[in-house]
N, C-alpha and C. Protein backbone atom coordinates (compact mmCIF):
# COMPACT_ATOMS: atom_id res chain seq x y z
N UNK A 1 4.46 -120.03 -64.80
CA UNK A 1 4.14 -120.88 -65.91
C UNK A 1 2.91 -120.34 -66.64
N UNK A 2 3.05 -119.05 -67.69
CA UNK A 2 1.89 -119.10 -67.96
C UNK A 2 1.77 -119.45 -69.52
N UNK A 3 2.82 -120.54 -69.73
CA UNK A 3 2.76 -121.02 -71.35
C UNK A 3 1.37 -122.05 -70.97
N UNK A 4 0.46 -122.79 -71.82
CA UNK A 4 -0.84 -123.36 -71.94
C UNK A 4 -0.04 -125.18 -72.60
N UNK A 5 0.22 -125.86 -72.06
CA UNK A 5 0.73 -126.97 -72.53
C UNK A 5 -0.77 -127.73 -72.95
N UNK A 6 -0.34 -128.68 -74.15
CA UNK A 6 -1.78 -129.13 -75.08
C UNK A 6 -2.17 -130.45 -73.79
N UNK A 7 -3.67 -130.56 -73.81
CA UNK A 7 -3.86 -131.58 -72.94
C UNK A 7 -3.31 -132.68 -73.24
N UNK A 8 -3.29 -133.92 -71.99
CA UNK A 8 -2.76 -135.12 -72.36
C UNK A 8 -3.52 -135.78 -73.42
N UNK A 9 -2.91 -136.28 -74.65
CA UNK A 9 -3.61 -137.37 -75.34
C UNK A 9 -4.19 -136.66 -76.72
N UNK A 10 -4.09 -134.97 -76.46
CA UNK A 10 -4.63 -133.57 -77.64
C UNK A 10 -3.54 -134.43 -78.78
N UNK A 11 -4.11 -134.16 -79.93
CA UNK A 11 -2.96 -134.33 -80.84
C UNK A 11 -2.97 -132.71 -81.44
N UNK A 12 -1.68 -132.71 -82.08
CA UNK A 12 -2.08 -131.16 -82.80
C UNK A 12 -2.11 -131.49 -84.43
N UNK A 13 -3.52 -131.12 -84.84
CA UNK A 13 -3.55 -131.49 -86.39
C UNK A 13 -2.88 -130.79 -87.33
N UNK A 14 -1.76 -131.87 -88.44
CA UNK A 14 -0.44 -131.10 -89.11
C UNK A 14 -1.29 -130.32 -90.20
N UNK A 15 -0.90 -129.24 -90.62
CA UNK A 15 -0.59 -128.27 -91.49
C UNK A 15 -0.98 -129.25 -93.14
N UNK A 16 -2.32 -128.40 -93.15
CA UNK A 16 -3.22 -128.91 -94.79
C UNK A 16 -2.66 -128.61 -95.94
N UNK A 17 -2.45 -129.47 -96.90
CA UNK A 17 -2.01 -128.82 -98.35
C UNK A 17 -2.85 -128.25 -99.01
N UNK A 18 -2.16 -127.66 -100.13
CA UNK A 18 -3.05 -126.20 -100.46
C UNK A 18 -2.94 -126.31 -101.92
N UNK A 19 -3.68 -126.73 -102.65
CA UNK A 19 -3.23 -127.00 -104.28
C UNK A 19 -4.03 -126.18 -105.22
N UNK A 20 -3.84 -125.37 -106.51
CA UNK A 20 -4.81 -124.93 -107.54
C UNK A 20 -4.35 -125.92 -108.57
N UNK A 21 -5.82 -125.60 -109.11
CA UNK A 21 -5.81 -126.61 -110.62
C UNK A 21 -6.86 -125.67 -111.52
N UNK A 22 -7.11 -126.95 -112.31
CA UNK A 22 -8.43 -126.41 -113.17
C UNK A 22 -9.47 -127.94 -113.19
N UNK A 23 -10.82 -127.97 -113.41
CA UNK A 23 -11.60 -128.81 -113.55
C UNK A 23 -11.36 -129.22 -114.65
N UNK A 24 -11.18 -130.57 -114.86
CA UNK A 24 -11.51 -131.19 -116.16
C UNK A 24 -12.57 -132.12 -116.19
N UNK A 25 -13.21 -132.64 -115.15
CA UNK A 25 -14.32 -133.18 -114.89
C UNK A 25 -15.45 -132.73 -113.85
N UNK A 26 -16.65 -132.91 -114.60
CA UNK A 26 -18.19 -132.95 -112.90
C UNK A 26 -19.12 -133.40 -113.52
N UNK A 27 -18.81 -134.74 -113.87
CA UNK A 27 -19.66 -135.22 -114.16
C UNK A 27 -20.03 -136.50 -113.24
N UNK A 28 -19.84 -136.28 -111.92
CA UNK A 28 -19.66 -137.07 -110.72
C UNK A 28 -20.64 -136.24 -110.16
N UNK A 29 -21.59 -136.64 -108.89
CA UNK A 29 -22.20 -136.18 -108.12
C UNK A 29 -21.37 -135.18 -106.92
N UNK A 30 -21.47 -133.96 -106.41
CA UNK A 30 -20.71 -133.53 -105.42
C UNK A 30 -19.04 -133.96 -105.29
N UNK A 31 -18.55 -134.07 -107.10
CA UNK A 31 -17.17 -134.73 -106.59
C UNK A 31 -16.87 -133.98 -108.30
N UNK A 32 -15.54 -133.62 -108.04
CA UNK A 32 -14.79 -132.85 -109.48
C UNK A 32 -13.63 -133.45 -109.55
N UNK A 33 -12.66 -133.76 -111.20
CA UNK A 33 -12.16 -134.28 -110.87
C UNK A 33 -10.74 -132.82 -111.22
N UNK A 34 -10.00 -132.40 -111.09
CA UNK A 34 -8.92 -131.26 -110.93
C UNK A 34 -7.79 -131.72 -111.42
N UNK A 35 -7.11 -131.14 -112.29
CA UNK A 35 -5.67 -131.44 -113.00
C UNK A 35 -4.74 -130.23 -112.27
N UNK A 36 -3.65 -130.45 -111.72
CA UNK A 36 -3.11 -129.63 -110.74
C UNK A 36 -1.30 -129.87 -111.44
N UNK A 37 -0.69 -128.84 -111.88
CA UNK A 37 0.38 -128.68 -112.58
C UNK A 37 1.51 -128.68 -111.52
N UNK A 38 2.41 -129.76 -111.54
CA UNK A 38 3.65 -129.40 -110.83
C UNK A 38 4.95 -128.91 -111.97
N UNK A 39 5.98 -127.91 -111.57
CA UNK A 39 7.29 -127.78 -112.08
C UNK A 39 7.76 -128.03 -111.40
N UNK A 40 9.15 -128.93 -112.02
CA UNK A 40 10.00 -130.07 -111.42
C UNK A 40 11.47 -129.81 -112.09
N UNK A 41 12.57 -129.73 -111.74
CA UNK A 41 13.36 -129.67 -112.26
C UNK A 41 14.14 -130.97 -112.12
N UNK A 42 14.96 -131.14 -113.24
CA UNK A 42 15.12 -132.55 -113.57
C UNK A 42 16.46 -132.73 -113.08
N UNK A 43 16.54 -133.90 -112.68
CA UNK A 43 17.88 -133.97 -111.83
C UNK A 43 19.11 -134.01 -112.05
N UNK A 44 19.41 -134.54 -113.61
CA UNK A 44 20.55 -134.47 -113.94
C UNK A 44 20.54 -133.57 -114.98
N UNK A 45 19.76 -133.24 -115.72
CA UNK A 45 19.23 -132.39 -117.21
C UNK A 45 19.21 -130.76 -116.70
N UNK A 46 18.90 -130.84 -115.52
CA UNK A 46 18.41 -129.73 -115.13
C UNK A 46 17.24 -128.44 -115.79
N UNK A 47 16.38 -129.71 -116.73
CA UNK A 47 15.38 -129.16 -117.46
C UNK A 47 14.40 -128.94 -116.78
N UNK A 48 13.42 -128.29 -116.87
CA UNK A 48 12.64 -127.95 -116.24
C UNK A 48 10.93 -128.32 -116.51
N UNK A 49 10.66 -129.79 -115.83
CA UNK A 49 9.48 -130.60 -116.64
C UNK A 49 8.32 -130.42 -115.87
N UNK A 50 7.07 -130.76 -116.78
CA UNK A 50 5.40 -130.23 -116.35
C UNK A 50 5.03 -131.67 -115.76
N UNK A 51 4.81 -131.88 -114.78
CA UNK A 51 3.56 -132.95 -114.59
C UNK A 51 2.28 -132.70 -113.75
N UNK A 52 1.78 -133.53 -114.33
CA UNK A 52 0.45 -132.90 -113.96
C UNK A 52 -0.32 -133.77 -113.67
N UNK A 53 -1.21 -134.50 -111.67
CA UNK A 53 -1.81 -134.86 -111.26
C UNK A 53 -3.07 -135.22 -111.26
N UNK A 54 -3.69 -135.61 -111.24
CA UNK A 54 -5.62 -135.90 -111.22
C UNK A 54 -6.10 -135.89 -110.00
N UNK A 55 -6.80 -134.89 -108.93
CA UNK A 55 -7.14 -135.18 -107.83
C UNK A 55 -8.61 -135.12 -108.19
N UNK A 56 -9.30 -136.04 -107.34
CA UNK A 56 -11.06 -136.19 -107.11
C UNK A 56 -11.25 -135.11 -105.34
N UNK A 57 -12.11 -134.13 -105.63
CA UNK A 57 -12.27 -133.20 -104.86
C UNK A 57 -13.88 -133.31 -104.85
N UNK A 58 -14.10 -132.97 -103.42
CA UNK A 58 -15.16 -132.73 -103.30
C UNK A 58 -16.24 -131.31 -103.14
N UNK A 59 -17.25 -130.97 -104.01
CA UNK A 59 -17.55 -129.59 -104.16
C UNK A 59 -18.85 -130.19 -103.86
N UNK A 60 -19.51 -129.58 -102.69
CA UNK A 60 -20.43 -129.55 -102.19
C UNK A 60 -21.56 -129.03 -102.82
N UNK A 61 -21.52 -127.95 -103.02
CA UNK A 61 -22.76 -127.24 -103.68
C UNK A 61 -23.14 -127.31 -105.64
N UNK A 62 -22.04 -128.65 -105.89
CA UNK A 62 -21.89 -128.60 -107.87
C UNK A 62 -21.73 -127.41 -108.03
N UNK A 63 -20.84 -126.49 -107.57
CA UNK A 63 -20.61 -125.29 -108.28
C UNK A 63 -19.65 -125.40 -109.64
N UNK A 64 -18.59 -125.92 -109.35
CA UNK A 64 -17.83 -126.38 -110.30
C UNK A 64 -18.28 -126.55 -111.85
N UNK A 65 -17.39 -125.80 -112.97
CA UNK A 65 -17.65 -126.82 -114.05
C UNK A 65 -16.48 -126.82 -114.82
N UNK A 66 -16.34 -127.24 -115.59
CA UNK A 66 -14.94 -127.69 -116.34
C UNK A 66 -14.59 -126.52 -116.95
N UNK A 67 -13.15 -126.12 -116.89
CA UNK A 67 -12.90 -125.12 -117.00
C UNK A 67 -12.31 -124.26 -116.25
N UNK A 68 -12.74 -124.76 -114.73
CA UNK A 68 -12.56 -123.60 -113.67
C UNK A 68 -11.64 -123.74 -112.99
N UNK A 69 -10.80 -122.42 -112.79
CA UNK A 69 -9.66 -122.30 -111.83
C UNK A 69 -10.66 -123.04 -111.02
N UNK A 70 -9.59 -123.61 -109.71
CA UNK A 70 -10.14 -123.86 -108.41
C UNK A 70 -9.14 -124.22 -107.45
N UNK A 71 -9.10 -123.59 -106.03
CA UNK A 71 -8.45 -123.91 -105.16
C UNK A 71 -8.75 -124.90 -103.94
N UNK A 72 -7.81 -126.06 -104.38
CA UNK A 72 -8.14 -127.52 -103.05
C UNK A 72 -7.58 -127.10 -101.95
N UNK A 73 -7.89 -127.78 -101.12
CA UNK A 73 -7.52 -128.42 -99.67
C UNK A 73 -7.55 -129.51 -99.29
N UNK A 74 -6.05 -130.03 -98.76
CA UNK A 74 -6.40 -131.53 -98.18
C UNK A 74 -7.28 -131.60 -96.54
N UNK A 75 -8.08 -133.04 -97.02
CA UNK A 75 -9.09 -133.09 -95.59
C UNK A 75 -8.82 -134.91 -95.73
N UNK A 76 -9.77 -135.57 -94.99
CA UNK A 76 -9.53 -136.55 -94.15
C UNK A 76 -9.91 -137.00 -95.66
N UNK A 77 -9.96 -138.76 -95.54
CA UNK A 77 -10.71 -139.35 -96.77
C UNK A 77 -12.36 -139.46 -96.60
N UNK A 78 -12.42 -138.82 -97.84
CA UNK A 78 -14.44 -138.41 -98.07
C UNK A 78 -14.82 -140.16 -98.70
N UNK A 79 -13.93 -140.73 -99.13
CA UNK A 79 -14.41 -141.78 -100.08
C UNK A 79 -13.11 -142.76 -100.66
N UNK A 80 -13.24 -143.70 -101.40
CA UNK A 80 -11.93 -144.36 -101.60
C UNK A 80 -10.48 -143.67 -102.60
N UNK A 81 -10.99 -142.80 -103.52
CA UNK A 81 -10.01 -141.93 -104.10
C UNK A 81 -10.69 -140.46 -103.68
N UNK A 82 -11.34 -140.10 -103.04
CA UNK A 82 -11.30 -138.81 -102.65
C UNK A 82 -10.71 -138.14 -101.48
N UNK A 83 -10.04 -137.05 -101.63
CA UNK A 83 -9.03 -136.80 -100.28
C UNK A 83 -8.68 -135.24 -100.40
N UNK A 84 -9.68 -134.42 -101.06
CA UNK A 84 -9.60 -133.07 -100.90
C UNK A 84 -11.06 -132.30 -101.47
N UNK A 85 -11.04 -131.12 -101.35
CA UNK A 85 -12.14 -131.00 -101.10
C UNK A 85 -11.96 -129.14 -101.86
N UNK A 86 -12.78 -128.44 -102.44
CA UNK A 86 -12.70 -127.00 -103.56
C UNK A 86 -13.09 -126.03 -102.16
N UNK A 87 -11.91 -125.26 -101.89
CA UNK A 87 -12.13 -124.63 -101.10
C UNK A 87 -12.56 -123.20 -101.55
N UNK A 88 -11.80 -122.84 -103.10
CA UNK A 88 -12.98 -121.58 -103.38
C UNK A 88 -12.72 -122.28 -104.70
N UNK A 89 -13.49 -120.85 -105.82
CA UNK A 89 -13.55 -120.93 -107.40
C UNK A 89 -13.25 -119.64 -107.58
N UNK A 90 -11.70 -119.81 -108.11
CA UNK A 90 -10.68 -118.65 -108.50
C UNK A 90 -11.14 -117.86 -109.60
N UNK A 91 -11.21 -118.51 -110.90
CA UNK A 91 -11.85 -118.32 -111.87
C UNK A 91 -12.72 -119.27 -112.74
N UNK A 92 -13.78 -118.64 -113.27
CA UNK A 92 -14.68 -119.50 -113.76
C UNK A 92 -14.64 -119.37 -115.33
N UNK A 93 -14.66 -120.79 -116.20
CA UNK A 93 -14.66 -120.37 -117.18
C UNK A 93 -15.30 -119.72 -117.89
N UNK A 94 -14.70 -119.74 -118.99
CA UNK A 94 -15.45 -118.15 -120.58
C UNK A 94 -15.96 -119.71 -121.56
């Protein structure tokens, strides 16, 4: 038996989502707010439609400013609408 079975009671923590956007807000303390583009294809049309999300992320250091690529991560809840957090800054705006 030399597979490692997880201890009793271990949970194994599921697999984080991984989102890019761009900033459209920081004008929040340590918190940005990110517009994140989904393509969707439509179910009977089979058109192919934009929507586009608002997540409140948390950026630790105010690096952020509007404008900026940025790549989230989901984490636990920081606050009552916050639930991800700028794991880098892809591109910064011109």
């Amino acid at each position: 038996m030399s597979e490692q079975a997880p201890a009793a009671g271990a949970k194994r923590r599921p697999s984080r989502k991984v989102a890019e956007g761009i900033v459209v807000s920081d004008k929040m303390d340590k918190t940005v707010v990110v517009a994140v583009e989904d393509r969707v294809k439509h179910r009977k049309y089979h058109k192919i439609i934009r929507r586009t999300s608002k997540y409140k992320a948390h950026d630790e250091k105010n690096e952020c400013g509007i404008g900026d690529r940025v790549r989230l991560m989901e984490t636990r809840p920081l606050s009552a609408t916050k639930r991800w957090r700028v794991v880098e800054i892809l591109e910064k705006a011109k």
